[in-house]
Protein backbone atom coordinates (compact mmCIF):
# COMPACT_ATOMS: atom_id res chain seq x y z
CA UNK A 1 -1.97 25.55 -14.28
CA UNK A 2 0.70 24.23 -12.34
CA UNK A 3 0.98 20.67 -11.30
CA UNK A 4 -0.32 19.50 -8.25
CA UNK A 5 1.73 17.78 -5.50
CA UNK A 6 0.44 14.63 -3.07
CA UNK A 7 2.30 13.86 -0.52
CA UNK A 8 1.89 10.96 1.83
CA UNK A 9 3.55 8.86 5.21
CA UNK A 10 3.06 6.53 7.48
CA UNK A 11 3.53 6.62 11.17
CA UNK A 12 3.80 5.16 14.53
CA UNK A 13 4.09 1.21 15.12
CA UNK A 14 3.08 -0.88 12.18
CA UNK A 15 -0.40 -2.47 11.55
CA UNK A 16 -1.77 -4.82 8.74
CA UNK A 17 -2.86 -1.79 6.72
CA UNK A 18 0.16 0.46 6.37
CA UNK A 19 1.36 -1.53 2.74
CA UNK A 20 -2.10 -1.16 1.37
CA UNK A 21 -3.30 1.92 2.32
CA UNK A 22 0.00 3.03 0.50
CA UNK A 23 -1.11 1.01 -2.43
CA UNK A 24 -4.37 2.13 -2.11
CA UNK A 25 -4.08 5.85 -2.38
CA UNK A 26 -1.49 5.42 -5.74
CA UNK A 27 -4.29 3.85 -7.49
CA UNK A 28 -7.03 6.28 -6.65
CA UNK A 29 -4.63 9.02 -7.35
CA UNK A 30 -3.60 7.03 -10.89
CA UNK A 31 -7.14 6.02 -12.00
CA UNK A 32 -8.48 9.70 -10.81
CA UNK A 33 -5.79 12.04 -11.79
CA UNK A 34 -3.38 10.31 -12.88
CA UNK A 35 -1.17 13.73 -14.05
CA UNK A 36 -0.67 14.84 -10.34
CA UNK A 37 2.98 14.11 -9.11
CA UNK A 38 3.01 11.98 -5.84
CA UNK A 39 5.92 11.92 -3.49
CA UNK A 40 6.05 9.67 -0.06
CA UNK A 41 7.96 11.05 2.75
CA UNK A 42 10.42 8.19 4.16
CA UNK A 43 10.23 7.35 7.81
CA UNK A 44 7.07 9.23 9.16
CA UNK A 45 7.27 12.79 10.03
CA UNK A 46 11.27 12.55 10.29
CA UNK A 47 11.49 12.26 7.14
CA UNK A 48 9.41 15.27 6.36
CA UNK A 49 11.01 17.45 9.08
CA UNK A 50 14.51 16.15 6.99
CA UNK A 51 13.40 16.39 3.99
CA UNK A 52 13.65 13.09 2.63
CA UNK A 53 10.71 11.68 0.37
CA UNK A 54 11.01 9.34 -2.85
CA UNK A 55 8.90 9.81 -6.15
CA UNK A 56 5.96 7.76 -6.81
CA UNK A 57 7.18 7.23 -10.54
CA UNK A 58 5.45 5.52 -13.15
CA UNK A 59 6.50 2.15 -12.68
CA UNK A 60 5.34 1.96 -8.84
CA UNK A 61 2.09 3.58 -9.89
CA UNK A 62 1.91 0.51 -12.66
CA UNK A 63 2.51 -1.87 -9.86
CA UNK A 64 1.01 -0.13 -6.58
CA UNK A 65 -1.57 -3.20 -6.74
CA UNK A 66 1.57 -5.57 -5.27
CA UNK A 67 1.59 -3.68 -2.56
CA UNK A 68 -1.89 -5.20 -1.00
CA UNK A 69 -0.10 -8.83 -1.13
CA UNK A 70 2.42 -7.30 2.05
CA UNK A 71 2.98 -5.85 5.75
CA UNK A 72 4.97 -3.35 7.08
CA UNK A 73 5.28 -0.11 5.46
CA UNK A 74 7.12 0.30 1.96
CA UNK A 75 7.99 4.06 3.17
CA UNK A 76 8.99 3.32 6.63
CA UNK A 77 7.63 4.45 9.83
CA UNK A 78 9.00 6.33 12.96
CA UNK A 79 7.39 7.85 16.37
CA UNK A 80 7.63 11.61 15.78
CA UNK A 81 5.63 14.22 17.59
CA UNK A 82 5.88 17.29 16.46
CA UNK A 83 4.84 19.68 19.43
CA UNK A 84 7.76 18.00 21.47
CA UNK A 85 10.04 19.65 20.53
CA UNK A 86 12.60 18.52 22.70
CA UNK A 87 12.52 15.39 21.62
CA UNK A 88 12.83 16.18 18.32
CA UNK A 89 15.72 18.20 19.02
CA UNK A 90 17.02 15.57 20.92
CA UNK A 91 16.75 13.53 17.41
CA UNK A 92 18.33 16.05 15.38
CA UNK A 93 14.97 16.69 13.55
CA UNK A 94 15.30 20.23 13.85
CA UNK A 95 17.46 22.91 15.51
CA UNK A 96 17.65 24.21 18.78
CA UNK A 97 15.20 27.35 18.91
CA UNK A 98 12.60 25.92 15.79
CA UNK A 99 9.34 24.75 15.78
CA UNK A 100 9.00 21.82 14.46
CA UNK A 101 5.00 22.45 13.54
CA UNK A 102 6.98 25.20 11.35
CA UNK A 103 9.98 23.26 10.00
CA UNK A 104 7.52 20.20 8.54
CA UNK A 105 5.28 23.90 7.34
CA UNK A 106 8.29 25.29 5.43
CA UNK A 107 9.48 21.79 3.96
CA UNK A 108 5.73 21.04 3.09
CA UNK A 109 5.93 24.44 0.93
CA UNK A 110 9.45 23.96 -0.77
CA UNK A 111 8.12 20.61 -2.09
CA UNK A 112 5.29 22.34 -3.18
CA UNK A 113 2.68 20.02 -1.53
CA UNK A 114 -0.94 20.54 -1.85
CA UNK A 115 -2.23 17.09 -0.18
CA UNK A 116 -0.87 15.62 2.46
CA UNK A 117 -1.84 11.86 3.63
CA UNK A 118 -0.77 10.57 6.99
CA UNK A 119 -1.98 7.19 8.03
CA UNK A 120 -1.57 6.18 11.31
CA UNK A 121 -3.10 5.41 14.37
CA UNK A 122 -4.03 8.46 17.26
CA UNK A 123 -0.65 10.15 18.10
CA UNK A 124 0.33 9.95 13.80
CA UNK A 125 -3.49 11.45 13.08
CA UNK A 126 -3.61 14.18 16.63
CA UNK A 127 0.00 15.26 15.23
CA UNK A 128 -1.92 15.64 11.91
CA UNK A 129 -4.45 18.04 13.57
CA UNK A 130 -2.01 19.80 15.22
CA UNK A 131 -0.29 20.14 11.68
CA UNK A 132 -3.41 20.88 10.06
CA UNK A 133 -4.61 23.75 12.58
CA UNK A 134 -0.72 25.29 12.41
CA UNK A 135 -1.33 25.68 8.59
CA UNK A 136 -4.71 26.90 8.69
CA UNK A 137 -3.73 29.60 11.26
CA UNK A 138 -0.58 30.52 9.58
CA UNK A 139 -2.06 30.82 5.89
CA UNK A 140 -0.09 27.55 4.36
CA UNK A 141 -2.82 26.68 1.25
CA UNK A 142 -2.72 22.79 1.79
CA UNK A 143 -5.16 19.97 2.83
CA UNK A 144 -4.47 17.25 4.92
CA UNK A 145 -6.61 13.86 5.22
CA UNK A 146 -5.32 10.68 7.12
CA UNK A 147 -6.61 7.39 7.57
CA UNK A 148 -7.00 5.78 10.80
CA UNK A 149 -4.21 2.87 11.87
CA UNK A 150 -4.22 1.04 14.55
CA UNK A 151 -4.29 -2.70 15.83
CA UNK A 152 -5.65 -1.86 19.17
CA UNK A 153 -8.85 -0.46 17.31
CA UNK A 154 -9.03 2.67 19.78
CA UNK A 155 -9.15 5.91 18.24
CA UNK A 156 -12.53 8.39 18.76
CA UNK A 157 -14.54 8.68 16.97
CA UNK A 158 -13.36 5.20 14.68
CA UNK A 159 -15.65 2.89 14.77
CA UNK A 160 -12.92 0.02 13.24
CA UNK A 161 -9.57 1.26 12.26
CA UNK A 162 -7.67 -0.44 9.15
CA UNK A 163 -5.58 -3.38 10.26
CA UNK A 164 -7.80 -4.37 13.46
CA UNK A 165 -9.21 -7.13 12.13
CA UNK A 166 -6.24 -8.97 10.61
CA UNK A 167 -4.33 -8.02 13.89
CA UNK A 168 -6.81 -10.34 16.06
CA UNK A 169 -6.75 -13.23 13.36
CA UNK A 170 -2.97 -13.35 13.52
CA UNK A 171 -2.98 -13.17 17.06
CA UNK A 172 -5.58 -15.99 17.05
CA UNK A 173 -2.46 -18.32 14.59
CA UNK A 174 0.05 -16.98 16.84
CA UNK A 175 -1.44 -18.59 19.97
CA UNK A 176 -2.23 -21.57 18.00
CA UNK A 177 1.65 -22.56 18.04
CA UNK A 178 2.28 -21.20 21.52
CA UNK A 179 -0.60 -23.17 22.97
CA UNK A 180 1.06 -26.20 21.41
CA UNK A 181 4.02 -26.12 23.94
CA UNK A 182 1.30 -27.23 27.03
CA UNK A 183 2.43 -30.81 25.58
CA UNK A 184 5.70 -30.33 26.35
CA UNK A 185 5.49 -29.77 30.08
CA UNK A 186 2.82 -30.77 32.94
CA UNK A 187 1.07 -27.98 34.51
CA UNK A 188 1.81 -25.35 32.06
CA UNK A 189 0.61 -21.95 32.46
CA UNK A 190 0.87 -20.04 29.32
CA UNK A 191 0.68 -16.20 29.14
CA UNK A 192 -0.66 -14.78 25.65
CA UNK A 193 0.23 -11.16 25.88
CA UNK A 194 -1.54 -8.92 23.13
CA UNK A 195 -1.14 -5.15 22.15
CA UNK A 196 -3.98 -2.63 23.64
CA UNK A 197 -2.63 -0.30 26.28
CA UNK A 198 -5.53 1.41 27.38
CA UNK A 199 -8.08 -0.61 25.12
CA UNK A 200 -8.98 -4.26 25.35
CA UNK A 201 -10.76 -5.16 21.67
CA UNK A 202 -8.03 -6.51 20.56
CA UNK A 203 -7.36 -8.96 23.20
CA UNK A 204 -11.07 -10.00 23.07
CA UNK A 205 -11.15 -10.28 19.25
CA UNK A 206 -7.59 -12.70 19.63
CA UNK A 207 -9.58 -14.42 22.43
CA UNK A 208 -12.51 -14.79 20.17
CA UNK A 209 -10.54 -16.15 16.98
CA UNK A 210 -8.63 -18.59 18.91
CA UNK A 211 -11.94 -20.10 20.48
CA UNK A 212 -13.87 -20.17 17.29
CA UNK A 213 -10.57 -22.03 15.76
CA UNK A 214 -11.08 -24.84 18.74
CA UNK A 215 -14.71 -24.76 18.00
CA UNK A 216 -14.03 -26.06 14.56
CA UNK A 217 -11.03 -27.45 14.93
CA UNK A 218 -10.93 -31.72 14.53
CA UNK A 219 -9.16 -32.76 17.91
CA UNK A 220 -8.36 -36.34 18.36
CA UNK A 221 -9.56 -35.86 21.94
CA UNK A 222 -7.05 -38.03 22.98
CA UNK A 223 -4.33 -37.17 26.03
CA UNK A 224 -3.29 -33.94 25.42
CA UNK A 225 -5.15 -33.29 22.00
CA UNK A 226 -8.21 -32.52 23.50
CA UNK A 227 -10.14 -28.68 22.80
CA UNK A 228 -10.08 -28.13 26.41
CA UNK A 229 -6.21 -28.45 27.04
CA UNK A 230 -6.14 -25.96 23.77
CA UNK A 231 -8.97 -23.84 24.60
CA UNK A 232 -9.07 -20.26 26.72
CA UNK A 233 -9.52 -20.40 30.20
CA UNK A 234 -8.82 -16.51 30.77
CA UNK A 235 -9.38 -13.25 29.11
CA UNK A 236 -7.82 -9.94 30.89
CA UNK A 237 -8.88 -6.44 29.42
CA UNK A 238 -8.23 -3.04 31.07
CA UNK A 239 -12.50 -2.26 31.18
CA UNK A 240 -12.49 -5.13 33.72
CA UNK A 241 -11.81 -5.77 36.96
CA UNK A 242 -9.79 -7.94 38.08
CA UNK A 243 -10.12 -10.24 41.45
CA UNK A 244 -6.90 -12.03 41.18
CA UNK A 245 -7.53 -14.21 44.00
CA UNK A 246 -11.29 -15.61 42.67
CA UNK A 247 -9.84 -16.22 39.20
CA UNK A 248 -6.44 -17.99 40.77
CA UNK A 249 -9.32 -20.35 42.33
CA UNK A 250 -11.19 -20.80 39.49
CA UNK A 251 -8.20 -21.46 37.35
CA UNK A 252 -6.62 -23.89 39.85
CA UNK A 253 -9.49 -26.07 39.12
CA UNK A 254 -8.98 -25.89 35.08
CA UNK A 255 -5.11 -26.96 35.81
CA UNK A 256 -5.57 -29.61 37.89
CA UNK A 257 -8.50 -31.40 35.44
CA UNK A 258 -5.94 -30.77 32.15
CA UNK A 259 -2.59 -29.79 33.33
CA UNK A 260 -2.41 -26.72 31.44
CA UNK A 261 -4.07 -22.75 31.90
CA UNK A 262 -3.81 -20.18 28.56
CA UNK A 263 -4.97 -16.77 29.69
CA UNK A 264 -4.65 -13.90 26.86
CA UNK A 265 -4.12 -10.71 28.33
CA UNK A 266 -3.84 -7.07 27.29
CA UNK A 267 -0.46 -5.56 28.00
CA UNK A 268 -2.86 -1.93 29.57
CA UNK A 269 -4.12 -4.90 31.85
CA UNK A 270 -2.88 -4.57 35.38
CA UNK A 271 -0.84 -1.45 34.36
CA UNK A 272 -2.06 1.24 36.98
CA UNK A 273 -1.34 -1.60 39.34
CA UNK A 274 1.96 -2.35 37.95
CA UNK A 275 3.18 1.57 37.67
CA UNK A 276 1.79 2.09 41.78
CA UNK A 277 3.72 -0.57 42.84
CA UNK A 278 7.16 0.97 40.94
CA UNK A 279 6.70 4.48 41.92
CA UNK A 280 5.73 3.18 45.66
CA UNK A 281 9.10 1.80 45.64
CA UNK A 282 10.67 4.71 44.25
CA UNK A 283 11.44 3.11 40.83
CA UNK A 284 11.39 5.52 37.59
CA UNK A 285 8.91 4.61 34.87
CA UNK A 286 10.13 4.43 31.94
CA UNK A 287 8.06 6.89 28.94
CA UNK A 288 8.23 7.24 25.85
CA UNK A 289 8.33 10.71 23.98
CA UNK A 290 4.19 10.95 23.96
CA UNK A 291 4.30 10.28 27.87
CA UNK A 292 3.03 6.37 27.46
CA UNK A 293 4.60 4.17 29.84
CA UNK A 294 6.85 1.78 27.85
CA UNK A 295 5.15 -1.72 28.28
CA UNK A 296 8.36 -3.78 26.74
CA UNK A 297 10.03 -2.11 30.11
CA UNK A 298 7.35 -2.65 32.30
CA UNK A 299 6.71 -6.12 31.33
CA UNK A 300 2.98 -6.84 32.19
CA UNK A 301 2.67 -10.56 30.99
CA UNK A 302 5.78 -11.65 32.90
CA UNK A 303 3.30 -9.45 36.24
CA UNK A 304 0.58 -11.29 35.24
CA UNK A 305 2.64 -14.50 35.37
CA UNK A 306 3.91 -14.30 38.72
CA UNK A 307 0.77 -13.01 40.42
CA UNK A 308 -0.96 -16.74 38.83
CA UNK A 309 1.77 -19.08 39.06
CA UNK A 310 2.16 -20.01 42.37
CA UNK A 311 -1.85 -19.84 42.93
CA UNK A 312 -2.55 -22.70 40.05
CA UNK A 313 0.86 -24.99 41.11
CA UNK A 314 2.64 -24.10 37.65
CA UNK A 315 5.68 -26.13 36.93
CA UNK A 316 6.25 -24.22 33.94
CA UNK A 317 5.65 -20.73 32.79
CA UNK A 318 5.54 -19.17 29.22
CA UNK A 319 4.69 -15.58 28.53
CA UNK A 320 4.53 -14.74 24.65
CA UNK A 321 3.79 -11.36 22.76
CA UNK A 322 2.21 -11.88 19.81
CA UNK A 323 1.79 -8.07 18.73
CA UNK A 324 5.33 -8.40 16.72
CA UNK A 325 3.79 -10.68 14.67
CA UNK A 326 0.56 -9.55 14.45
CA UNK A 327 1.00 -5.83 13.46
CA UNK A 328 3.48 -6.96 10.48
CA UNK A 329 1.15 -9.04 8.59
CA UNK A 330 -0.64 -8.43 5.12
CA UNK A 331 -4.07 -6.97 5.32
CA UNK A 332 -6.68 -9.62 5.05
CA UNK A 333 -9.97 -9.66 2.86
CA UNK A 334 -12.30 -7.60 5.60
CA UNK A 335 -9.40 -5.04 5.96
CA UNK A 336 -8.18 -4.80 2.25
CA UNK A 337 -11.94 -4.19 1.88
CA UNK A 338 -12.21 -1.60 4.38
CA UNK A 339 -8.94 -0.04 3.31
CA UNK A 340 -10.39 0.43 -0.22
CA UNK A 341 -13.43 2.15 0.80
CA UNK A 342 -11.40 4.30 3.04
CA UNK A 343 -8.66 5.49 0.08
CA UNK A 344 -11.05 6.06 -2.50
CA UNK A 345 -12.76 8.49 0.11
CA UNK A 346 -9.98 9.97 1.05
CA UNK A 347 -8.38 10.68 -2.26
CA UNK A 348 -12.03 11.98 -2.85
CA UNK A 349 -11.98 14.40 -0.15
CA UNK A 350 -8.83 15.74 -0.66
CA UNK A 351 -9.63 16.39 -4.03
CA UNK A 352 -12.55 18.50 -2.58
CA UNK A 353 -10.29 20.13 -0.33
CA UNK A 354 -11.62 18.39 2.95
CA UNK A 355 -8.78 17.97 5.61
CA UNK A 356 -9.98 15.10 8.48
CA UNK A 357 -9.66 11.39 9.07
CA UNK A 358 -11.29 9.44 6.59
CA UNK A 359 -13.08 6.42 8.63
CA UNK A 360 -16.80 4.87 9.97
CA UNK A 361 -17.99 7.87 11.97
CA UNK A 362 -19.65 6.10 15.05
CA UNK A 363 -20.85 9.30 16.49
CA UNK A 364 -22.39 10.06 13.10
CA UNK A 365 -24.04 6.58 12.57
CA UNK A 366 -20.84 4.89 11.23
CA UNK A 367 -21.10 6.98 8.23
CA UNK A 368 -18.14 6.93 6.02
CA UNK A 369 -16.87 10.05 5.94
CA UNK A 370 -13.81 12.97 6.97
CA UNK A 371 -14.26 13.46 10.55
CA UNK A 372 -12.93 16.60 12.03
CA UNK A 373 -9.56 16.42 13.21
CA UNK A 374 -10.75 18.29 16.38
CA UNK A 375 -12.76 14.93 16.92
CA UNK A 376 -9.65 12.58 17.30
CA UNK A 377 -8.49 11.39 19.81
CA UNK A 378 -6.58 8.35 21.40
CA UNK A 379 -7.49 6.10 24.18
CA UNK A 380 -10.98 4.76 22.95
CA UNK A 381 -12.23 1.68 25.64
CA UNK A 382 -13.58 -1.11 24.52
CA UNK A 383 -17.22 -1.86 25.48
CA UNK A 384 -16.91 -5.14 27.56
CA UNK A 385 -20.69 -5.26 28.05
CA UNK A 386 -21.10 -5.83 24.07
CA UNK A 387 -22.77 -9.14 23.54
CA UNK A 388 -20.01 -11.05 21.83
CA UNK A 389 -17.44 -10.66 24.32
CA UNK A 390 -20.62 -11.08 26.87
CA UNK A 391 -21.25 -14.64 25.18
CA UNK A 392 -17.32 -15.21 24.99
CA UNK A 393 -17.04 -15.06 28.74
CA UNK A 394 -20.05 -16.92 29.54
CA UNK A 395 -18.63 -19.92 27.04
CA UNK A 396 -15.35 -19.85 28.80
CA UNK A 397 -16.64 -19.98 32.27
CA UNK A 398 -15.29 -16.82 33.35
CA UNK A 399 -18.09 -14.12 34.29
């Protein structure tokens, strides 16, 4: 019998996952069957339209485990999709005329692939549907099974994606630091912008670390080392509305009793606003090649900022991101658990020959299992009404 071929890549923006899941799947693969030859494709789906992949050779299958310890992604990462073909034309990805469904189809059969893993968040795990259902139609023998990647937490049916959690507790160290500079300046109004374009959890679980952290934290409650100069006065998700005016009001009051505001906000919140008030003015919106606005063009912290600033009597203004820092950390002990469960089952699927997503089903009871790829999709919304962001609120002040 000839030997079988796993393949495997990550895509789209990093999360706190990418490292382990990579780990992850080596040792299933090595403590399950350990004689089938695994190759990684470099850079995403580029490098499988290209070509490019590197051997999983005996000495990274030996130490796969030191993987877990990092972030980032030890096989790189890229934003591919492969039904725009333009753009991947554009890219030199393929020629003028191909398909790229077709190209990454041909190169998946000259490398003699019989698994493929992608792991990624929506667009990485929809372009794996789109891959899977262009093999199935077009009789290419090979299964497909990804696991679900993202910080924002926000893909259907996924009822926690890997890297969420560690996202939100880095965010929570992040603003730790940032908060800190209040002392430096009277009437400071600091802007804590974090990742979620259309989905809020991961502002609210950020918001929710940070004030658990104050809650425990020993303050000297002296001058400017008090909880509530520290604390959050603000959280802004895209499920909410937002009365700019009542908040400014509310918040004027916070800044003139400790001389400092901290408001985390999702960079989706404020965005439909943001994007009428461009095109009303005849200003071009910058995309990317899935059709997302590009938020590190638009800018919605430094929006957010200027709509407050004058209303609370800033002197100073600081907007930070902390989604750099956040997405690039090592998975921490809820994720690496998470991540494990997740591998095994998806080594354990594609060994059955079940192509899906391997994640907590939450429209099957948060079962653990391969959900359809015809089930995925992108731009899940967080539930505001849920009872810990409810009680978060209601601590804070804001309702």
């Amino acid at each position: 019998m000839a030997q079988k071929t796993v393949a495997m890549l990550t895509a789209g923006g990093l999360a706190p996952c990418l490292s382990s899941a990579v780990g992850g799947l080596i040792e299933r693969y090595t403590e399950i069957a350990p004689d089938m030859r695994i190759i990684a494709y470099r850079d995403g789906y580029a490098g499988l339209l290209k070509g490019d992949w590197t051997e999983v050779d005996d000495r990274i299958r030996a130490e796969a485990a030191k993987l877990h310890a990092f972030g980032g992604s030890p096989i790189g990462n890229s934003r591919v999709k492969l039904t725009n073909v333009e753009d991947c034309e554009k890219r030199g990805l393929v020629k003028p005329g191909e398909n790229p469904l077709h190209v990454a189809a041909e190169q998946l059969t000259r490398d003699g692939v019989d698994i493929l893993h992608t792991i990624g968040g929506d667009d990485t795990n929809t372009a794996a549907a789109d891959l899977a259902r262009y093999l199935h139609d077009n009789d290419y023998p090979l299964t497909v099974v990804g696991l679900p990647k993202t910080i924002d937490n926000d893909v259907i049916p996924i009822r926690q994606s890997l890297g969420a959690w560690t996202a939100a507790e880095q965010g929570a160290i992040f603003a730790r630091n940032m908060i800190a500079e209040h002392t430096a300046n009277p009437r400071m109004l600091t802007v804590h912008e974090v990742m979620g374009r259309n989905c809020g959890w991961l502002t609210a679980a950020t918001a929710r670390a940070h004030h658990e952290w104050i809650k425990h934290a020993h303050f000297a409650e002296w001058e400017e080392n008090a909880a509530a100069r520290w604390d959050v006065h603000g959280v802004y998700v895209p499920e909410r509305p937002l009365d700019i005016t009542r908040e400014a009001k509310r918040l004027r009051a916070t800044m003139d009793a400790h001389g400092s505001v901290n408001l985390f906000i999702s960079e989706g919140a404020g965005l439909s606003e943001i994007v009428a008030a461009m095109e009303s003015e005849g200003a071009e919106v910058p995309r990317d090649p899935f059709g997302h606005v590009q938020l590190d063009k638009v800018n919605p912290g430094k929006w957010f900022a200027e709509q407050f600033a004058a209303q609370l009597g800033a002197e100073k203004v600081l907007v930070q991101k902390s989604g750099y820092f956040a997405r690039s950390a090592p998975a921490n002990e809820a994720d690496l658990a998470l991540i494990r469960r997740c591998t095994v089952h998806a080594v354990d699927a594609a060994m059955r020959g079940e192509s899906g997503v391997a994640g907590q089903d939450e429209e099957r009871g948060d079962v653990l299992r391969t959900i359809e790829f015809d089930r995925i999709k992108g731009g899940k919304r967080f539930d505001a009404s849920a009872d810990w962001f409810a009680d978060l609120l209601s601590e804070l002040g804001q309702d």
